[in-house]
N, C-alpha and C. Protein backbone atom coordinates (compact mmCIF):
# COMPACT_ATOMS: atom_id res chain seq x y z
N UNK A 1 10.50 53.20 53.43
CA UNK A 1 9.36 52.32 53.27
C UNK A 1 9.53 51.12 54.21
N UNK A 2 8.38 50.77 54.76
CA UNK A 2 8.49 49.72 55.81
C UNK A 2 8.49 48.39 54.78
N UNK A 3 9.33 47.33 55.80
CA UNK A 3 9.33 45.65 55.18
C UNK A 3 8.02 45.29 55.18
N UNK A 4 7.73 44.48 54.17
CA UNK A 4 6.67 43.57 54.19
C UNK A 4 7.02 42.53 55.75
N UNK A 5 5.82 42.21 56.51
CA UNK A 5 5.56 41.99 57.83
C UNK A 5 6.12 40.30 57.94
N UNK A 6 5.24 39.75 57.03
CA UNK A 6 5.90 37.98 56.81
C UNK A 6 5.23 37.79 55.34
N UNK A 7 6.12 36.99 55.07
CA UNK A 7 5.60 36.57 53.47
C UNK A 7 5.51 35.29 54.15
N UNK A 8 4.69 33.77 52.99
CA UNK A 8 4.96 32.62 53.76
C UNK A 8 4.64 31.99 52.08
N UNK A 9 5.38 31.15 52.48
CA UNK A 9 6.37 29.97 51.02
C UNK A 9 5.75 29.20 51.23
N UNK A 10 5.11 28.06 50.51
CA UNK A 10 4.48 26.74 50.55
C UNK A 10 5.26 25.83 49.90
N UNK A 11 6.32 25.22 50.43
CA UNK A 11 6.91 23.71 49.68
C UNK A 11 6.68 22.84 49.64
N UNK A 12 5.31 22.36 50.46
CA UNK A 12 5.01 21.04 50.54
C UNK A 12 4.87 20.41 49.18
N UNK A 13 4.67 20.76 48.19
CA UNK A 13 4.29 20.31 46.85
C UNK A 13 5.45 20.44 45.45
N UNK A 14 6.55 21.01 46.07
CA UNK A 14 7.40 21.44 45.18
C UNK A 14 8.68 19.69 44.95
N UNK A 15 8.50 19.70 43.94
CA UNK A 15 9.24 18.85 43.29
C UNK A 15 10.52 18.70 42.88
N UNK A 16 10.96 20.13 42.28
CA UNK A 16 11.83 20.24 41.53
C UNK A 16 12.77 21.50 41.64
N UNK A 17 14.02 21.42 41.48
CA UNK A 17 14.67 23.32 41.78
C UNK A 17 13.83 24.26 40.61
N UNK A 18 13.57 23.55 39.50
CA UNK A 18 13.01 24.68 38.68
C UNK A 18 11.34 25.13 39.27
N UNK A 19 10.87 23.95 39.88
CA UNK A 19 9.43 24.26 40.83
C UNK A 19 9.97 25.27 41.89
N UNK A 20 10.97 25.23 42.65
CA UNK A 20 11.35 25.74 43.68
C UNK A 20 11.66 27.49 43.52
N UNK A 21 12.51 27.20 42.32
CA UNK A 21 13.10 28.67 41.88
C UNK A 21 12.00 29.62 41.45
N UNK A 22 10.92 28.71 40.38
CA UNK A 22 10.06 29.66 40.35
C UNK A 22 8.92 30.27 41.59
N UNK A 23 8.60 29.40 42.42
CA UNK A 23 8.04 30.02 43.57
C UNK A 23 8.34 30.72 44.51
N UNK A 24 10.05 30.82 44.60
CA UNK A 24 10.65 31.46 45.22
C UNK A 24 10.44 33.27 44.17
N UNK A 25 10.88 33.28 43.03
CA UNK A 25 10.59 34.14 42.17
C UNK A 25 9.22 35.28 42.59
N UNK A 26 8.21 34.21 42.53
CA UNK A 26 7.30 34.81 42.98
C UNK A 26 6.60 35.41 44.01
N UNK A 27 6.87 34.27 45.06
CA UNK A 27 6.62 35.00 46.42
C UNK A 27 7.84 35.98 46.67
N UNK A 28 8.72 35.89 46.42
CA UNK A 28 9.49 37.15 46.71
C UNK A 28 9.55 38.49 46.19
N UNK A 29 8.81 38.52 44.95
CA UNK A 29 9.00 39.47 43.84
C UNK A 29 10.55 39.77 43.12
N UNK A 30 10.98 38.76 42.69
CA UNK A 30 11.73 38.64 42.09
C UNK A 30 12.03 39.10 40.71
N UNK A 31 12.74 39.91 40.02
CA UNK A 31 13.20 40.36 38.85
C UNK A 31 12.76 39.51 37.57
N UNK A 32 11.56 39.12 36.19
CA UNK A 32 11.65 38.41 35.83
C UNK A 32 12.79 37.71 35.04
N UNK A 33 13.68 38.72 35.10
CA UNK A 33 15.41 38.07 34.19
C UNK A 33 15.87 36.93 35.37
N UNK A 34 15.62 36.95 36.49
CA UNK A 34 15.77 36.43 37.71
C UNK A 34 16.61 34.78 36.91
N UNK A 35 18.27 34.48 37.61
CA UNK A 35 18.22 33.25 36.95
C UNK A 35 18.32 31.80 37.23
N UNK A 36 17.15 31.54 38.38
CA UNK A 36 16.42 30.39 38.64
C UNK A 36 17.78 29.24 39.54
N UNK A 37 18.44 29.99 40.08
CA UNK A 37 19.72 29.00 40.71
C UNK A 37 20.47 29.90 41.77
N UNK A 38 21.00 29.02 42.68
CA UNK A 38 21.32 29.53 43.86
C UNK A 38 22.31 31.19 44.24
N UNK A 39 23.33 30.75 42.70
CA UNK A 39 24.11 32.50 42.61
C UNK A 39 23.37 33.33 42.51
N UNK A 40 22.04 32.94 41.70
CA UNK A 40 21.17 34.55 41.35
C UNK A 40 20.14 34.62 42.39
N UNK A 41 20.14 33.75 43.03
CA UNK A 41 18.83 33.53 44.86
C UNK A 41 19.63 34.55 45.24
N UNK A 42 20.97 34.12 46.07
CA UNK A 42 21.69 35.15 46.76
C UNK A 42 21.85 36.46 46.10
N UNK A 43 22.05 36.24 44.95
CA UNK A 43 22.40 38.02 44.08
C UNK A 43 20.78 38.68 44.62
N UNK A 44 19.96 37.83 44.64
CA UNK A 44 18.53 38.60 44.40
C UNK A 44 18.17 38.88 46.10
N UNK A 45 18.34 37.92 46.98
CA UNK A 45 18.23 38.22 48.52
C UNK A 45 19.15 39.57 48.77
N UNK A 46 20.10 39.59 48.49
CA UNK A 46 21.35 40.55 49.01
C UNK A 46 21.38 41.87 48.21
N UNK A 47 20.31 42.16 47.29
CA UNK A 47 20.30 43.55 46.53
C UNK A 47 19.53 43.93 45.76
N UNK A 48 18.47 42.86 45.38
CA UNK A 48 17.43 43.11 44.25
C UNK A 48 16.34 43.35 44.73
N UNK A 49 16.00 42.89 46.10
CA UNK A 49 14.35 43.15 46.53
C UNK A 49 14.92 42.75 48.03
N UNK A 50 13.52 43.45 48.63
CA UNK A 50 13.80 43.79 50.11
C UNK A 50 13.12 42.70 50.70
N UNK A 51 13.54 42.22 51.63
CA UNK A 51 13.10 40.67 52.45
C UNK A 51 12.08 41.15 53.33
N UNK A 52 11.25 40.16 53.97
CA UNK A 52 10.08 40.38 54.66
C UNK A 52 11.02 40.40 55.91
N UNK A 53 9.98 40.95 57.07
CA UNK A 53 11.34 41.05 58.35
C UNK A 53 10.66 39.07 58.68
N UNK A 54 9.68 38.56 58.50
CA UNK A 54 9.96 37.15 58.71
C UNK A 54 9.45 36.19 57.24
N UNK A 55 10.34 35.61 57.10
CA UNK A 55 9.86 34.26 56.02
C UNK A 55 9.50 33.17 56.64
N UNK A 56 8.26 32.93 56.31
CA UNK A 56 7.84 30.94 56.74
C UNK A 56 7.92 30.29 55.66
N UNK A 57 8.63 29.15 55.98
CA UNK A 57 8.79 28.34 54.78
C UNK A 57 7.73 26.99 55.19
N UNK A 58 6.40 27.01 55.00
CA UNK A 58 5.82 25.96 55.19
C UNK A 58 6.04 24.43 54.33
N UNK A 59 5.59 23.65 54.94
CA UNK A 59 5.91 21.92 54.21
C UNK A 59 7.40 21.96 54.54
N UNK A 60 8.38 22.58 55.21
CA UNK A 60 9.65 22.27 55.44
C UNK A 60 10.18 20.72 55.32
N UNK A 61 9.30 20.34 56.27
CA UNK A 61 9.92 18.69 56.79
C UNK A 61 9.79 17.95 55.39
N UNK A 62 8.77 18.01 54.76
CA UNK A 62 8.12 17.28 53.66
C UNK A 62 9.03 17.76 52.74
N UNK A 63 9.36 19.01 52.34
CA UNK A 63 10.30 19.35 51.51
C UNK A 63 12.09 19.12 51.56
N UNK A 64 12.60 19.20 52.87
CA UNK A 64 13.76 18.94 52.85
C UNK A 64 13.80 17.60 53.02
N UNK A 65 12.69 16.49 53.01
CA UNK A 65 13.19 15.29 53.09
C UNK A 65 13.17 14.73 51.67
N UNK A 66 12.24 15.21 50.76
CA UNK A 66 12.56 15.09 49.19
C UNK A 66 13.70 15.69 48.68
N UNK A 67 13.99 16.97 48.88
CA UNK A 67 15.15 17.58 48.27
C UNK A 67 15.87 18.24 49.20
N UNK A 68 16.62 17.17 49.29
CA UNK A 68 17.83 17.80 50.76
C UNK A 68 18.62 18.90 50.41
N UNK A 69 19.57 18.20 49.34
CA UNK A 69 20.79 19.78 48.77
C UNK A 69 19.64 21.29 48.34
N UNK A 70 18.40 20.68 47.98
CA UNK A 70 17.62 22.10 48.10
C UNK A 70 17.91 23.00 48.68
N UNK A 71 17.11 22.16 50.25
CA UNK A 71 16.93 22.54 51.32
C UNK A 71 18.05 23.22 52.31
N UNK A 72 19.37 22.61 52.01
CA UNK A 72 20.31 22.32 52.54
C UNK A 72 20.83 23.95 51.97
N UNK A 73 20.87 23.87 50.69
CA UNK A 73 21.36 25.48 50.26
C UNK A 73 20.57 26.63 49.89
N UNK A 74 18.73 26.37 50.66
CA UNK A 74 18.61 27.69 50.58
C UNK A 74 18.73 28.28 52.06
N UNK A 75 18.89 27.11 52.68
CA UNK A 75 19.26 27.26 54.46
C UNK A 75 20.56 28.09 54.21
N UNK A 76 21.60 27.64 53.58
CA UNK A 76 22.92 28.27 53.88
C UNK A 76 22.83 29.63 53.10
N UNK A 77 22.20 29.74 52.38
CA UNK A 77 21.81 31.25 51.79
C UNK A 77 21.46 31.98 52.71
N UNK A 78 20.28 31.90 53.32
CA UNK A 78 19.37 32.41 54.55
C UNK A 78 20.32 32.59 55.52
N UNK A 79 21.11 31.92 55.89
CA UNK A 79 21.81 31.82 57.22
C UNK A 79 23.04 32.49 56.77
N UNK A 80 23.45 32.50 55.50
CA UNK A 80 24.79 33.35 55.18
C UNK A 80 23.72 35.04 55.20
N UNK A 81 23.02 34.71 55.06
CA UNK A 81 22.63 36.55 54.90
C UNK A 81 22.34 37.15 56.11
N UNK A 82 21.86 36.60 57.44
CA UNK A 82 21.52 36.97 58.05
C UNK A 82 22.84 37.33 58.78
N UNK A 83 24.27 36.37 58.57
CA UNK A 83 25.30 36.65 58.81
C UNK A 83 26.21 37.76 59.23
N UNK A 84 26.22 37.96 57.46
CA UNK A 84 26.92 38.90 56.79
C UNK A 84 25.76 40.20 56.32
N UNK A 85 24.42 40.09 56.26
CA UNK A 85 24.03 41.57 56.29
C UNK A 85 22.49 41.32 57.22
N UNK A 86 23.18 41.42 58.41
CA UNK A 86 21.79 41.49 59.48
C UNK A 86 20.58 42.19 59.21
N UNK A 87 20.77 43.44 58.82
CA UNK A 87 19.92 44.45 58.56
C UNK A 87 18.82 43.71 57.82
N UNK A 88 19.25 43.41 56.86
CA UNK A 88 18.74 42.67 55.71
C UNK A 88 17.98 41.57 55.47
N UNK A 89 18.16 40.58 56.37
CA UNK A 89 17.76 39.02 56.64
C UNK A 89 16.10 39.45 57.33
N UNK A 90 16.05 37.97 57.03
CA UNK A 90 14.59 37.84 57.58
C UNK A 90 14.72 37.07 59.06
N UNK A 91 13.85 37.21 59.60
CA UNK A 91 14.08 35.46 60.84
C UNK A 91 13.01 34.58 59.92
N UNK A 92 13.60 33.62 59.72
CA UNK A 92 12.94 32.75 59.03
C UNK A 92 12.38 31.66 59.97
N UNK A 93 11.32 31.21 59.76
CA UNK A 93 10.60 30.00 60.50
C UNK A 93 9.97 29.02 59.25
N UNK A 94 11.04 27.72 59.80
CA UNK A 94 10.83 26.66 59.03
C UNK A 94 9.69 25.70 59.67
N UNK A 95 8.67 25.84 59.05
CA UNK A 95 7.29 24.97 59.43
C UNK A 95 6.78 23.85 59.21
């Protein structure tokens, strides 16, 4: 089955990791047991559902300047996956 082409994330409005986790949840199609924090992001990027071959993360600027460690660790998620399982990763474009 082919990847979904680009999915695209809207953070400009997100407030909170529990705002964050759940929209991530959703635009990704995420598991609803899914558990809303960075171990189960990565558990869920790396084996639970298949990544778009690109993610846009729109409102970037606006979002990582409210919530940096957010921002800061879903970058190192993203960037650890594309790492360690190329196949797998998206190219992500932060907007």
């Amino acid at each position: 089955m082919a990847r979904t082409p680009v999915i695209r994330i809207n953070l400009e409005n997100v407030t909170s990791a529990a705002e964050l986790h759940a929209l991530l949840m959703e635009s990704l199609d995420f598991p609803g047991w899914y558990g809303r924090n960075w171990d189960a992001f990565w558990d869920a990027i790396t084996g639970l559902v298949e990544m778009p071959e690109q993610l846009v993360l729109d409102g970037w600027q606006q979002f990582s300047q409210r919530m940096p460690k957010d921002a800061q660790l879903i970058c190192k998620c993203l960037e650890d996956l594309s790492e360690m399982y190329p196949r797998l990763s998206s190219t992500v474009v932060y907007a």
